[in-house]
C-alpha atoms as a PDB file:
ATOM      1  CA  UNK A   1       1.604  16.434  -8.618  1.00  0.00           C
ATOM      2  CA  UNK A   2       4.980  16.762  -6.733  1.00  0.00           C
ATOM      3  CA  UNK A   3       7.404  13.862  -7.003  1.00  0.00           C
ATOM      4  CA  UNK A   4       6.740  11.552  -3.624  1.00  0.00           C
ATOM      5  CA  UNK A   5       9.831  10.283  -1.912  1.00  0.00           C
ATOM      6  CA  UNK A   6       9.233   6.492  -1.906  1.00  0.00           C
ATOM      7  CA  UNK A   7      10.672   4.935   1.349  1.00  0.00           C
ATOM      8  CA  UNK A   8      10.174   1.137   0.758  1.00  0.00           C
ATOM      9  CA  UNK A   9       8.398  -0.622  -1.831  1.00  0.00           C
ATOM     10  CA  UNK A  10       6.561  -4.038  -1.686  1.00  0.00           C
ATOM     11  CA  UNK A  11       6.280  -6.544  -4.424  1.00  0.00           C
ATOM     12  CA  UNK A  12       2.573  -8.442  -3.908  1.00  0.00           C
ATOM     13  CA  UNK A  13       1.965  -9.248  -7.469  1.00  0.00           C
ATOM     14  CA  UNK A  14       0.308 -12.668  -7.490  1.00  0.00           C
ATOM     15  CA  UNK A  15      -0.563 -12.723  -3.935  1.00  0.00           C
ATOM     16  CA  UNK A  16      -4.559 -12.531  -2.664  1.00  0.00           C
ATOM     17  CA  UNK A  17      -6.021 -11.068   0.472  1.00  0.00           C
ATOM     18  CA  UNK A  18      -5.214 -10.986   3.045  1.00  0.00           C
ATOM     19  CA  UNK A  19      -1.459 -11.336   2.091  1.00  0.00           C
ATOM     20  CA  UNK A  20      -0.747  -7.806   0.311  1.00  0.00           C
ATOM     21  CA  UNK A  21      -2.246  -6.011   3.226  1.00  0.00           C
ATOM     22  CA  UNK A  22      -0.269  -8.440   6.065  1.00  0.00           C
ATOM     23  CA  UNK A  23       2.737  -7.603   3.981  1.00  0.00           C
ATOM     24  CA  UNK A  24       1.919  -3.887   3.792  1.00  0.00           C
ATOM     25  CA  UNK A  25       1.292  -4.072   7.993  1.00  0.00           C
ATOM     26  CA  UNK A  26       4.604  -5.297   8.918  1.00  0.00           C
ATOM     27  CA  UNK A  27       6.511  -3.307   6.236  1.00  0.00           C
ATOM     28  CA  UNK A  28       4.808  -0.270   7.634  1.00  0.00           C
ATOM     29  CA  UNK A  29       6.108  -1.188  11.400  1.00  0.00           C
ATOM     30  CA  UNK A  30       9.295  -1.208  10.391  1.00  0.00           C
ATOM     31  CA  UNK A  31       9.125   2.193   8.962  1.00  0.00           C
ATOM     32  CA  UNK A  32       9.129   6.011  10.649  1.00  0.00           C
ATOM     33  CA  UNK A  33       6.142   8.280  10.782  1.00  0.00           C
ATOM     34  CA  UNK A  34       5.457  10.242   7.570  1.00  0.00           C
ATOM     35  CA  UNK A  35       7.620   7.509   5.438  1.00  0.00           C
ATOM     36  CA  UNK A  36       5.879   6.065   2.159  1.00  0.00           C
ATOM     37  CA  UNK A  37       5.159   2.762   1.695  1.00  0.00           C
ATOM     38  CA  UNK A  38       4.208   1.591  -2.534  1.00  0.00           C
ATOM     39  CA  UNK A  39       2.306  -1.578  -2.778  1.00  0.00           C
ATOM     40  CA  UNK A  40       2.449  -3.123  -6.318  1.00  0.00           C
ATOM     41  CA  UNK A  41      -0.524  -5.817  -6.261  1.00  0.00           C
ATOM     42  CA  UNK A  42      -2.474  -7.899  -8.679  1.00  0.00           C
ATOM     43  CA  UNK A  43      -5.568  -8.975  -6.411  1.00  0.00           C
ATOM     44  CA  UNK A  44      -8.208  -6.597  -7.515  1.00  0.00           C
ATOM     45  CA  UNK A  45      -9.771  -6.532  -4.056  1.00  0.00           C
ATOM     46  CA  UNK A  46      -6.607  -5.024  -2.871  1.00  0.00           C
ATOM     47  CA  UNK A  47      -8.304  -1.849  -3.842  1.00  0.00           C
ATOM     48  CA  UNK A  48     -11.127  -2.002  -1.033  1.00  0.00           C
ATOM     49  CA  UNK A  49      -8.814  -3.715   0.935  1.00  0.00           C
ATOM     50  CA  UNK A  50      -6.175  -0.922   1.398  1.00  0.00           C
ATOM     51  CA  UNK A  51      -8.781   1.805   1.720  1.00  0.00           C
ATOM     52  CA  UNK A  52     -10.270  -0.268   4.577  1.00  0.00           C
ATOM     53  CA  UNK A  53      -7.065  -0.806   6.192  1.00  0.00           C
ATOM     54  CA  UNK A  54      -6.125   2.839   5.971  1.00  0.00           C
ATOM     55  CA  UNK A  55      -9.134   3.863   7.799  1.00  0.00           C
ATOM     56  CA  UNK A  56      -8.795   1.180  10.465  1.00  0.00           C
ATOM     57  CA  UNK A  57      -4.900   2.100  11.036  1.00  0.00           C
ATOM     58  CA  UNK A  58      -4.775   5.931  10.437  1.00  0.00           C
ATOM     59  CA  UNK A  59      -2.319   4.876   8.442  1.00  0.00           C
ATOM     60  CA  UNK A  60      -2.830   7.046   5.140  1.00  0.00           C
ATOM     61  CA  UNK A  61      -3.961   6.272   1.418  1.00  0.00           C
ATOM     62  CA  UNK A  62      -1.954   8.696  -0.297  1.00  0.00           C
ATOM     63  CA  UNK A  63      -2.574   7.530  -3.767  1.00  0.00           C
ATOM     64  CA  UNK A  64      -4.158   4.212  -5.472  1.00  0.00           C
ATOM     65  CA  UNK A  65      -3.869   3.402  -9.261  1.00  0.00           C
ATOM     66  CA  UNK A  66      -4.389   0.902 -11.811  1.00  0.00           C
ATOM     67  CA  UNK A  67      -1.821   0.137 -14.348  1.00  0.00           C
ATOM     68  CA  UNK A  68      -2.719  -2.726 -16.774  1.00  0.00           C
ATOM     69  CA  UNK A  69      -2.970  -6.056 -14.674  1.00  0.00           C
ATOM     70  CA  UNK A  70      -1.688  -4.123 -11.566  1.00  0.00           C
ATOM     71  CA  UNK A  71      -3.226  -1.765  -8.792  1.00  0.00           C
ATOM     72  CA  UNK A  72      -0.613   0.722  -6.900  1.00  0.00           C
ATOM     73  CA  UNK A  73      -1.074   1.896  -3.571  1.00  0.00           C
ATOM     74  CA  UNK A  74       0.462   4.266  -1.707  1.00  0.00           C
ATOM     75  CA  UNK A  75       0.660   4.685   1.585  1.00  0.00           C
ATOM     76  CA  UNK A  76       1.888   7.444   4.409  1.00  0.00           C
ATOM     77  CA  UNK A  77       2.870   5.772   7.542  1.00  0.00           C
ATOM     78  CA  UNK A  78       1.307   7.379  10.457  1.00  0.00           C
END
């Protein structure tokens, strides 16, 4: 898999729903079409809830991993 350019991350770790995602939403208005946005969170929901918000935003889920305690998401702003 090609290296993705990372254009913001966001620290959620320790933070439940709805919080990671409301973090995600304005992080993501700041940002310019096709940027990528990497969400480091610790709620396990965060999983659904990102694929959920993806679909509702057309914002897109370009990755989502688990690493230890921690799930990654990445997504593509639209």
């Amino acid at each position: 898999m090609a290296t993705m350019h990372i254009a913001k991350e966001l620290d959620t770790r320790g933070l439940n729903c709805p919080l990671p995602i409301l973090k995600a939403k304005k992080s993501l208005a700041d940002m310019v079409s096709g940027e990528l946005l990497r969400v480091v969170a610790t709620d396990a929901g965060s999983l659904r809830d990102f694929q959920a918000f993806a679909k509702q935003t057309g914002n897109e889920l370009v990755d989502q991993k688990t690493v230890g305690a921690e799930f990654i998401h990445v997504l593509r702003r639209r």
